[in-house]
N, C-alpha and C. Protein backbone atom coordinates (compact mmCIF):
# COMPACT_ATOMS: atom_id res chain seq x y z
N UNK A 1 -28.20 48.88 -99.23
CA UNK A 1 -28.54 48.84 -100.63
C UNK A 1 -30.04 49.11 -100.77
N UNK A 2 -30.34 50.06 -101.65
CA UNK A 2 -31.67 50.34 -101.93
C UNK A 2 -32.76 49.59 -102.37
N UNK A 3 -34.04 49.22 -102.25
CA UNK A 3 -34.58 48.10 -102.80
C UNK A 3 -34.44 48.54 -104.43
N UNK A 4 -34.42 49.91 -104.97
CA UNK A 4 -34.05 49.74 -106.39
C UNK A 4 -33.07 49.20 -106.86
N UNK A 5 -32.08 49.40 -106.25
CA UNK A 5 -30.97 48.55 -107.18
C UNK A 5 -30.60 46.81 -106.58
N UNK A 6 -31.52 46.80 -105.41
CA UNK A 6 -31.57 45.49 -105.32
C UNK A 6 -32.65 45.14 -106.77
N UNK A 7 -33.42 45.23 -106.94
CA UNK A 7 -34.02 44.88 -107.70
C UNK A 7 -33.88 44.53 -108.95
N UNK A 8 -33.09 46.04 -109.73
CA UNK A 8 -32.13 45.93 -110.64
C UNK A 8 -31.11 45.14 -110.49
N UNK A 9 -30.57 44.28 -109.81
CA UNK A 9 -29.60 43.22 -110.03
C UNK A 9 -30.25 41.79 -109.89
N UNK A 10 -31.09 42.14 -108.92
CA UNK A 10 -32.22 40.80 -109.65
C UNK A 10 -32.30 40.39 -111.07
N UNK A 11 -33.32 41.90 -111.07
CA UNK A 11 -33.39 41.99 -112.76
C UNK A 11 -32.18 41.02 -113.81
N UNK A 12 -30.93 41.38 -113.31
CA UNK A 12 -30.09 41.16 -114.39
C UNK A 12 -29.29 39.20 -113.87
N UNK A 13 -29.70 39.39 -112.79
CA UNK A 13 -29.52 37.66 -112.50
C UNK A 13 -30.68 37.17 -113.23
N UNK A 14 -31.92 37.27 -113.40
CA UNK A 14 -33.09 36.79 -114.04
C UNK A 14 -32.58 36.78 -115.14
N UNK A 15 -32.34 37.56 -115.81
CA UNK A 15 -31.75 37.56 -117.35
C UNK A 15 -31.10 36.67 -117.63
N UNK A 16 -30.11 36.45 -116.76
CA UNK A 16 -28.60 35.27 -117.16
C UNK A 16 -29.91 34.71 -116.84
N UNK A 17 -30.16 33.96 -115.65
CA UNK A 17 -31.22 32.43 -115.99
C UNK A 17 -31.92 32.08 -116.45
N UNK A 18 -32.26 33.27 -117.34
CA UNK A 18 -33.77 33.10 -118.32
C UNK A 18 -35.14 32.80 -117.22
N UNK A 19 -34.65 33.05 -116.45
CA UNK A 19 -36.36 32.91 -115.24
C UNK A 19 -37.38 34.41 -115.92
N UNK A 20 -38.62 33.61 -116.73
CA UNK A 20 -39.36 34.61 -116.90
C UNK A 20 -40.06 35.13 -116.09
N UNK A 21 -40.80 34.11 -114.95
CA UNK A 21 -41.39 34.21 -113.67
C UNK A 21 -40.99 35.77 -112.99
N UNK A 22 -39.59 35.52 -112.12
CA UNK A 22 -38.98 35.89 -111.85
C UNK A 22 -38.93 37.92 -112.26
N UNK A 23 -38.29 37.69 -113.81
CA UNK A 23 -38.30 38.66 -114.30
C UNK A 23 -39.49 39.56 -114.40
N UNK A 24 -40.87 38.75 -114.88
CA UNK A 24 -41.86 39.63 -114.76
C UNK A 24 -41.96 40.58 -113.30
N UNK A 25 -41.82 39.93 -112.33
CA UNK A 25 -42.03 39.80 -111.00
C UNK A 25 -40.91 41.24 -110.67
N UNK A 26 -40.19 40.97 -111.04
CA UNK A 26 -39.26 42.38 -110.31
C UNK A 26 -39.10 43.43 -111.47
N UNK A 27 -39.85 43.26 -112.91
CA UNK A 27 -40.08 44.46 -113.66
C UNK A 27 -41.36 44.99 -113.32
N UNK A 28 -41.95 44.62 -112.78
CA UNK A 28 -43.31 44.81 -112.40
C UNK A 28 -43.24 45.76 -110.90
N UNK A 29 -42.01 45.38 -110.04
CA UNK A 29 -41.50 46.10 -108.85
C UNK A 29 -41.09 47.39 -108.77
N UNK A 30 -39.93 46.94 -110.40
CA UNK A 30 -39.43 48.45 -110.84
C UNK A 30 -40.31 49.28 -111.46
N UNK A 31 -41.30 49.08 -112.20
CA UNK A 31 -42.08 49.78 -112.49
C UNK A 31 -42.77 50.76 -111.46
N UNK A 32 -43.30 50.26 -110.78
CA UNK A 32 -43.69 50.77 -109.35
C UNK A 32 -43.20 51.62 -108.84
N UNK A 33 -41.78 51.24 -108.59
CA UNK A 33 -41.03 51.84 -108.19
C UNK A 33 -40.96 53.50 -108.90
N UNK A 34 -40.35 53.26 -110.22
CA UNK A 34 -40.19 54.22 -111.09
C UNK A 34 -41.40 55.54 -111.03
N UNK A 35 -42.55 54.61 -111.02
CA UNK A 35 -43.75 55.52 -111.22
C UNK A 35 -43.98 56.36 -109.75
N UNK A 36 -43.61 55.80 -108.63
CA UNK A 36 -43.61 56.22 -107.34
C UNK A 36 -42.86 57.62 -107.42
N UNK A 37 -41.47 57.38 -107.88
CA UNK A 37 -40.23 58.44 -107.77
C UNK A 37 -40.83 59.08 -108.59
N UNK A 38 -41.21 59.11 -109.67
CA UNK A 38 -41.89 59.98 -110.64
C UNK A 38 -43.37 61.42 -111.13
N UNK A 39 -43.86 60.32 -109.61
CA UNK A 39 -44.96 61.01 -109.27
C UNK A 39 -44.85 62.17 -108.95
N UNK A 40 -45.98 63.27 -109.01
CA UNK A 40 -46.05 64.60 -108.60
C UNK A 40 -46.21 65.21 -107.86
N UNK A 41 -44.72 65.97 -107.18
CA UNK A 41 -44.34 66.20 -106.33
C UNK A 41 -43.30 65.26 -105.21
N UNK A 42 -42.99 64.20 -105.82
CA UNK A 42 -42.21 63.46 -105.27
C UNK A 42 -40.87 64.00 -105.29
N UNK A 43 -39.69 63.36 -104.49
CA UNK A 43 -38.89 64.22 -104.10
C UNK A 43 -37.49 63.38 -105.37
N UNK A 44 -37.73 62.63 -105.73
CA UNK A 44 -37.13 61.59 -106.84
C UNK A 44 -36.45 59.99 -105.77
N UNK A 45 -36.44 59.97 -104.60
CA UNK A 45 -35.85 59.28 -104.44
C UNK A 45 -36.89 58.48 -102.84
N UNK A 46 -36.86 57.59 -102.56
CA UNK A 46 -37.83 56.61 -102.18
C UNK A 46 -37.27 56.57 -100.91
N UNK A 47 -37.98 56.68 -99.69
CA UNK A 47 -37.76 56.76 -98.28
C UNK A 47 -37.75 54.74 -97.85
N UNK A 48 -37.65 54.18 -97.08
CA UNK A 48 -37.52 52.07 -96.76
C UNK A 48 -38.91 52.54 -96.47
N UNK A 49 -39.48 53.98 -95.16
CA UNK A 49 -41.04 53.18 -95.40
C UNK A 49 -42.29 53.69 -96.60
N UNK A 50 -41.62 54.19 -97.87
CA UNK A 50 -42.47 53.75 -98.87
C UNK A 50 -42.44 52.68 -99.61
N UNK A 51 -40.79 52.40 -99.68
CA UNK A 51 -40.72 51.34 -100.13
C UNK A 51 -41.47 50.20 -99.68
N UNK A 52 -41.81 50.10 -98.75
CA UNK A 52 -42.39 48.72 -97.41
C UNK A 52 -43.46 49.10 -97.95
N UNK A 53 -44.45 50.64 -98.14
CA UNK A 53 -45.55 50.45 -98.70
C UNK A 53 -46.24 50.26 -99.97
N UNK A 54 -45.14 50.08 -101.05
CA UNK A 54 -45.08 49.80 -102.52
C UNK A 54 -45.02 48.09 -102.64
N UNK A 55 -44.27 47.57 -101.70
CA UNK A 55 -44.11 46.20 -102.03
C UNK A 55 -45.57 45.41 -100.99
N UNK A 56 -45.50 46.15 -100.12
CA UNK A 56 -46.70 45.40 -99.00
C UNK A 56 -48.17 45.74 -99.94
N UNK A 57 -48.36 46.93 -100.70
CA UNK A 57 -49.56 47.25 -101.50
C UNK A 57 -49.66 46.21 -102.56
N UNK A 58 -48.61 45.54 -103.71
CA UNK A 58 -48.19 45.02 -105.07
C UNK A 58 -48.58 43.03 -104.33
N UNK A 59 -47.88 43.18 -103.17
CA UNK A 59 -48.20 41.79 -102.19
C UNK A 59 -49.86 41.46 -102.38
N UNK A 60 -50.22 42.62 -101.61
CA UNK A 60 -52.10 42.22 -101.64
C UNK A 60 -52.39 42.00 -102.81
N UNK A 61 -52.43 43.05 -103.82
CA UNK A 61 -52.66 42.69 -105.23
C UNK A 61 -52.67 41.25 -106.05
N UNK A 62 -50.98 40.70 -105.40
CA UNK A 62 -51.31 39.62 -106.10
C UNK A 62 -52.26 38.75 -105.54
N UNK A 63 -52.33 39.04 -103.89
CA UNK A 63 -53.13 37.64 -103.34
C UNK A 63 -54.43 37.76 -103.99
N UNK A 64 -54.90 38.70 -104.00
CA UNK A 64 -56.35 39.07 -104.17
C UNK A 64 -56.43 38.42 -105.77
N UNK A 65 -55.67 38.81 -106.33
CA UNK A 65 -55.53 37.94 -107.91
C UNK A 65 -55.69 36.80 -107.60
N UNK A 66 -55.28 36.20 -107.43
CA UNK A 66 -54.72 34.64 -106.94
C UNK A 66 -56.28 34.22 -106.14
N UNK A 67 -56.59 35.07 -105.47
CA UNK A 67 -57.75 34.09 -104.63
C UNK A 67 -58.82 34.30 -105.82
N UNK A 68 -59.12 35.10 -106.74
CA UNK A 68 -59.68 35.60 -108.03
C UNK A 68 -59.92 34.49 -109.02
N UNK A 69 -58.50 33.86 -109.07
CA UNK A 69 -58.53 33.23 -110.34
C UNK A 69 -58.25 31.31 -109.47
N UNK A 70 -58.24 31.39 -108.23
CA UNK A 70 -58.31 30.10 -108.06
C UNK A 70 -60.07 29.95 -107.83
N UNK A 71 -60.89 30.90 -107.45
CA UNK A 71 -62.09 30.73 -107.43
C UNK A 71 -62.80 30.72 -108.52
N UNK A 72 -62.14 30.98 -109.60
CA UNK A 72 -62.74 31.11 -111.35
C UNK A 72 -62.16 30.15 -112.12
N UNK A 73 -61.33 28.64 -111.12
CA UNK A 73 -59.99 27.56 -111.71
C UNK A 73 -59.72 28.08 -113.05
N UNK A 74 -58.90 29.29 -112.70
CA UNK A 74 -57.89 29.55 -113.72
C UNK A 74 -56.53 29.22 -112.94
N UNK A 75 -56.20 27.63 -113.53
CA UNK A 75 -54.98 28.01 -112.72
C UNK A 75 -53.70 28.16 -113.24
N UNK A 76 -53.91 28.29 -114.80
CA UNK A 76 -52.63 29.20 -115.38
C UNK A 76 -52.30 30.57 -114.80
N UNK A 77 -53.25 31.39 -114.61
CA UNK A 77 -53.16 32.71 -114.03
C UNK A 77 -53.32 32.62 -112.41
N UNK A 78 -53.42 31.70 -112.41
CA UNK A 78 -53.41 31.72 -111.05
C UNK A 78 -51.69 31.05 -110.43
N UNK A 79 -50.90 30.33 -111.40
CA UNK A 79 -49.44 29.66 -111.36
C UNK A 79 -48.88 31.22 -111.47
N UNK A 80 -49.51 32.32 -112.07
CA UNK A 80 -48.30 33.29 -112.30
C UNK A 80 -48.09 34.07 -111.12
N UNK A 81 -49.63 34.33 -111.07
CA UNK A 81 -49.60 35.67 -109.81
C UNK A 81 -48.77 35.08 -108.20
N UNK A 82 -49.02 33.56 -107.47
CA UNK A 82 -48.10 33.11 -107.09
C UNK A 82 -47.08 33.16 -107.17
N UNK A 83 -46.17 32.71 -108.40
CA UNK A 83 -45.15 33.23 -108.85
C UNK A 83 -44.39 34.73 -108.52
N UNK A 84 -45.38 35.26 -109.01
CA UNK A 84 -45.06 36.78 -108.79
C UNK A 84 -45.05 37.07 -107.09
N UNK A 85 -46.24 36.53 -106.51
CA UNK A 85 -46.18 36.88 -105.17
C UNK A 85 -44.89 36.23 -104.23
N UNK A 86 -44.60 35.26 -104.26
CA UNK A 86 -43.11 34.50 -103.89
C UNK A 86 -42.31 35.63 -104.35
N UNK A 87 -42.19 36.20 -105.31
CA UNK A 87 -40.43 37.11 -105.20
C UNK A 87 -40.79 38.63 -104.93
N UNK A 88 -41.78 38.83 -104.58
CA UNK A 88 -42.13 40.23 -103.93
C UNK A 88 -42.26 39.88 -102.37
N UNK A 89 -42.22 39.09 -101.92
CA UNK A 89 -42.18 38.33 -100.94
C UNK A 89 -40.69 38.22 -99.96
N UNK A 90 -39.78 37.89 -101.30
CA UNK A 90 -38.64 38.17 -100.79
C UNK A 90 -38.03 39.43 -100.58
N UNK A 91 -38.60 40.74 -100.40
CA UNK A 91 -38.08 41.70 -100.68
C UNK A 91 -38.82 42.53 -99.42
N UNK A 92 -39.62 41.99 -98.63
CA UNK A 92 -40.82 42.23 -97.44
C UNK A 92 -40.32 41.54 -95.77
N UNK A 93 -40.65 42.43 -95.04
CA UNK A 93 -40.08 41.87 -93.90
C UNK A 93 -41.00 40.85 -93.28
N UNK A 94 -39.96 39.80 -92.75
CA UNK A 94 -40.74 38.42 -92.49
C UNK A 94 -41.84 38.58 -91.63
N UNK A 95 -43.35 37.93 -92.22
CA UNK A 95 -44.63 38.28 -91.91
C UNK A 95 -44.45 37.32 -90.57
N UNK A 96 -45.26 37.84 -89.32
CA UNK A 96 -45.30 37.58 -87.96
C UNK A 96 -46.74 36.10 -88.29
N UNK A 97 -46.30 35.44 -87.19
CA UNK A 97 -47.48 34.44 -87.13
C UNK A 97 -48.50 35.14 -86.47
N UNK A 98 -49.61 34.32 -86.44
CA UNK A 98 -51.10 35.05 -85.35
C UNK A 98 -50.68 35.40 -84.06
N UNK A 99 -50.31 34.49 -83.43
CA UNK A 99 -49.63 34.32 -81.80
C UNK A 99 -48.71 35.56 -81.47
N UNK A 100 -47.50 35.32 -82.82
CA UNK A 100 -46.76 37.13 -81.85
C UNK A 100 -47.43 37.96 -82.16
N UNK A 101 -48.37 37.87 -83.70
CA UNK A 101 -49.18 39.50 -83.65
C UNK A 101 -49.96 39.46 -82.62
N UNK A 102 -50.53 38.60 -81.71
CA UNK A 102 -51.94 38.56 -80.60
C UNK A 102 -50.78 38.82 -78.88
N UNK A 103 -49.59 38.71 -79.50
CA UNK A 103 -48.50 39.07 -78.27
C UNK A 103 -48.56 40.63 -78.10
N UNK A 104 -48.17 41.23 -79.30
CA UNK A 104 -47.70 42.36 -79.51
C UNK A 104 -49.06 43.37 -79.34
N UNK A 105 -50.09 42.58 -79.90
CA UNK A 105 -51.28 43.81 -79.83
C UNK A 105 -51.90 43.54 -78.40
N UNK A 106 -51.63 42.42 -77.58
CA UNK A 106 -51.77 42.83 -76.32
C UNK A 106 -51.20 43.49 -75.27
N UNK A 107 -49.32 43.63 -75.75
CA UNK A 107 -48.21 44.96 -75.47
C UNK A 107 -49.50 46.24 -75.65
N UNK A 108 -49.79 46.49 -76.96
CA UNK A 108 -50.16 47.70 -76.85
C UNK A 108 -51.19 48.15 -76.88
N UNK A 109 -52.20 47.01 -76.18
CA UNK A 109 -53.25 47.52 -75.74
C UNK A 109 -52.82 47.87 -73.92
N UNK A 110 -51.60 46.94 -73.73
CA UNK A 110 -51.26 47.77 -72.00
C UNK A 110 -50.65 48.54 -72.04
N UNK A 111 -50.06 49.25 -73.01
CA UNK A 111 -49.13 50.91 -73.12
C UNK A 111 -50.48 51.59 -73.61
N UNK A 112 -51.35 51.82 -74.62
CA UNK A 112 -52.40 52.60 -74.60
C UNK A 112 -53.04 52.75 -73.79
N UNK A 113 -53.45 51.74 -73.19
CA UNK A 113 -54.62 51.51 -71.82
C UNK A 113 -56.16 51.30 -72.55
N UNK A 114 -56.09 50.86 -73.72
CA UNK A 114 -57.23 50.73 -73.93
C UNK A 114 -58.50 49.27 -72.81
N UNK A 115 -59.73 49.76 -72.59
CA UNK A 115 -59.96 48.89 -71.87
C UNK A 115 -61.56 48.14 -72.78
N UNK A 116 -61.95 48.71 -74.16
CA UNK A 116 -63.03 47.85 -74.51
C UNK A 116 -63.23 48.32 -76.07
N UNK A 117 -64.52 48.21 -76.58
CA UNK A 117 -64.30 48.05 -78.38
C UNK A 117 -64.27 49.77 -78.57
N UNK A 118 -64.51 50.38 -77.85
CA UNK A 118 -64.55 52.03 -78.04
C UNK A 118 -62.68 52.53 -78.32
N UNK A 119 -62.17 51.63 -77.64
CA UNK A 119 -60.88 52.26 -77.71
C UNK A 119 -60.13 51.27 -79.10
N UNK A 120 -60.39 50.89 -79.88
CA UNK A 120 -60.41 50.15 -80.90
C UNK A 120 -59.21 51.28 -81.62
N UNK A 121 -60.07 52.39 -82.06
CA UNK A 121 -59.25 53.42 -82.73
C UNK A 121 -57.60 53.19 -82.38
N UNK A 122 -57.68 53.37 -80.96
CA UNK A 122 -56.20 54.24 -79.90
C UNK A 122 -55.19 52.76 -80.59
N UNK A 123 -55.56 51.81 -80.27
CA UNK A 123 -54.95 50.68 -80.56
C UNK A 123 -54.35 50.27 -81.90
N UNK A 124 -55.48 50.62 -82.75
CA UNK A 124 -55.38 50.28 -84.26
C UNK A 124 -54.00 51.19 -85.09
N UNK A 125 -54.02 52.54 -84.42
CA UNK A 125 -53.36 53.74 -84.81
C UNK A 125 -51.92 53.26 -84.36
N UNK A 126 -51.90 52.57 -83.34
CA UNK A 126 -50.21 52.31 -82.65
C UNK A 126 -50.06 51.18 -83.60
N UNK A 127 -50.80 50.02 -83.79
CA UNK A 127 -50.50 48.80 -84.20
C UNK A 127 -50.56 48.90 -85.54
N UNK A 128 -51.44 49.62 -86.38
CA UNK A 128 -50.67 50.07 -87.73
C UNK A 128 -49.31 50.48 -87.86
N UNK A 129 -48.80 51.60 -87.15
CA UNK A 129 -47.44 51.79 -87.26
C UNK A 129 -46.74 50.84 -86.95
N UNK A 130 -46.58 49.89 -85.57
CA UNK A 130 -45.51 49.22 -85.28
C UNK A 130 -45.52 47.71 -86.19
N UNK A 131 -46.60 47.47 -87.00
CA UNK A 131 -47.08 45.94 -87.07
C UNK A 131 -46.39 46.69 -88.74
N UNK A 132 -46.46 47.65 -89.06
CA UNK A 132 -46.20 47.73 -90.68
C UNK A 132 -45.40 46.88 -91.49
N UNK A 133 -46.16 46.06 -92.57
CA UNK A 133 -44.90 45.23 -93.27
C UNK A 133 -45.29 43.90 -92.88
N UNK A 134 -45.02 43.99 -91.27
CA UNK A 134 -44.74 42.59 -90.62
C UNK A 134 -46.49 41.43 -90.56
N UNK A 135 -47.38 41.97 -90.85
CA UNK A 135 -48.72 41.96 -90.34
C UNK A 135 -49.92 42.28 -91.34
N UNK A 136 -50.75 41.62 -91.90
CA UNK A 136 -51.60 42.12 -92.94
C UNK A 136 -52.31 42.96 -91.86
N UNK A 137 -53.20 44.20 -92.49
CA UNK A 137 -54.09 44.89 -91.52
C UNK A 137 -55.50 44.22 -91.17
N UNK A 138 -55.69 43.45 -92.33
CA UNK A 138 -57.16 42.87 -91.81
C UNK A 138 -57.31 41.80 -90.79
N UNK A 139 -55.89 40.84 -90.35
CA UNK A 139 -55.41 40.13 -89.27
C UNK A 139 -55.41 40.92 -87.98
N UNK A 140 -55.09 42.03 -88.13
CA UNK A 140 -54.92 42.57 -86.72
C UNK A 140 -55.70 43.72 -86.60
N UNK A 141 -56.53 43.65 -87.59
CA UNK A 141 -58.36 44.21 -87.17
C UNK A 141 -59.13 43.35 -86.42
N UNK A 142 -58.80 42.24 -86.79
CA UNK A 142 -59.83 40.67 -86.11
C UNK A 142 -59.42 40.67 -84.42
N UNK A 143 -58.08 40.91 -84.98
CA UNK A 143 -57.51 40.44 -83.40
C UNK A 143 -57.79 41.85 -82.30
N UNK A 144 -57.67 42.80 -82.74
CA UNK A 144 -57.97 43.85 -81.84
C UNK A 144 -59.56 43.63 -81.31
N UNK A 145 -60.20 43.47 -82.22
CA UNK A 145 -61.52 43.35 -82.16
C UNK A 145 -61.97 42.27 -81.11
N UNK A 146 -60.84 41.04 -81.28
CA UNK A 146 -61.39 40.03 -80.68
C UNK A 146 -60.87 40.21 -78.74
N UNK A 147 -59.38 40.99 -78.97
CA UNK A 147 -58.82 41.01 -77.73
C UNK A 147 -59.74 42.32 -77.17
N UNK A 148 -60.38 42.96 -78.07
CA UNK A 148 -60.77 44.59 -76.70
C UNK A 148 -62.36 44.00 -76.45
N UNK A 149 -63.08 42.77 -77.28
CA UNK A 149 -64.26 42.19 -76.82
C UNK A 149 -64.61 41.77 -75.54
């Protein structure tokens, strides 16, 4: 099932429960969505890894909101974007703790062969692809950084 029409049936369970939360939260997805397929030159229909990069992009957004408005104690706007971030959340593949990402980026620092901060690049390029979704990038910038030190 596509994350659009997962979404769209969200959508319409939100409705029966009257969850406004909720609803904002996955019209705000579809929107995205819509405008993605819509875009120019797009092909009309959404590949899982754009999708992974529409929901993992809309994810940061809210945190960055959220750390925004808890540092400005707004915490009405700061109850929503939470909100919002919890059910875009559910729709994202389950984020890795520090430990397996510091597992995995030491896998592929021994399949690259990288051996110090010069090879930073070789590493970053594999572990973007395989970590996608699962891994914020600025976590496993630290950690590359800290493991090729």
């Amino acid at each position: 099932m596509s994350l659009k029409s997962q979404v769209e049936s969200g959508i319409k369970d939100a409705m029966r429960a009257k969850d406004q939360d909720t609803l904002r939260a996955l019209r705000a997805i579809k929107s995205l969505i819509l405008l993605e397929e819509t875009k120019g030159g797009a092909s009309g229909e959404l590949s899982a890894d754009d999708e992974l990069k529409l929901l993992t992009k809309a994810a940061k957004q809210r945190r960055e909101s959220a750390d925004i408005y808890k540092t400005q104690g707004r915490a009405d706007l700061l109850e929503k974007e939470e909100a919002e971030l919890a059910v875009i959340e559910q729709f994202l593949p389950k984020q890795l703790t520090e430990d397996e990402v510091k597992a995995k980026l030491q896998d592929i620092i021994a399949r690259v062969g990288a051996a110090g901060p010069s090879d930073m690049g070789k590493v970053m390029g594999v572990a973007t692809k395989e970590l996608a979704g699962q891994a914020d990038g600025r976590v496993v910038s630290t950690l590359v950084k800290a493991l090729l030190a």
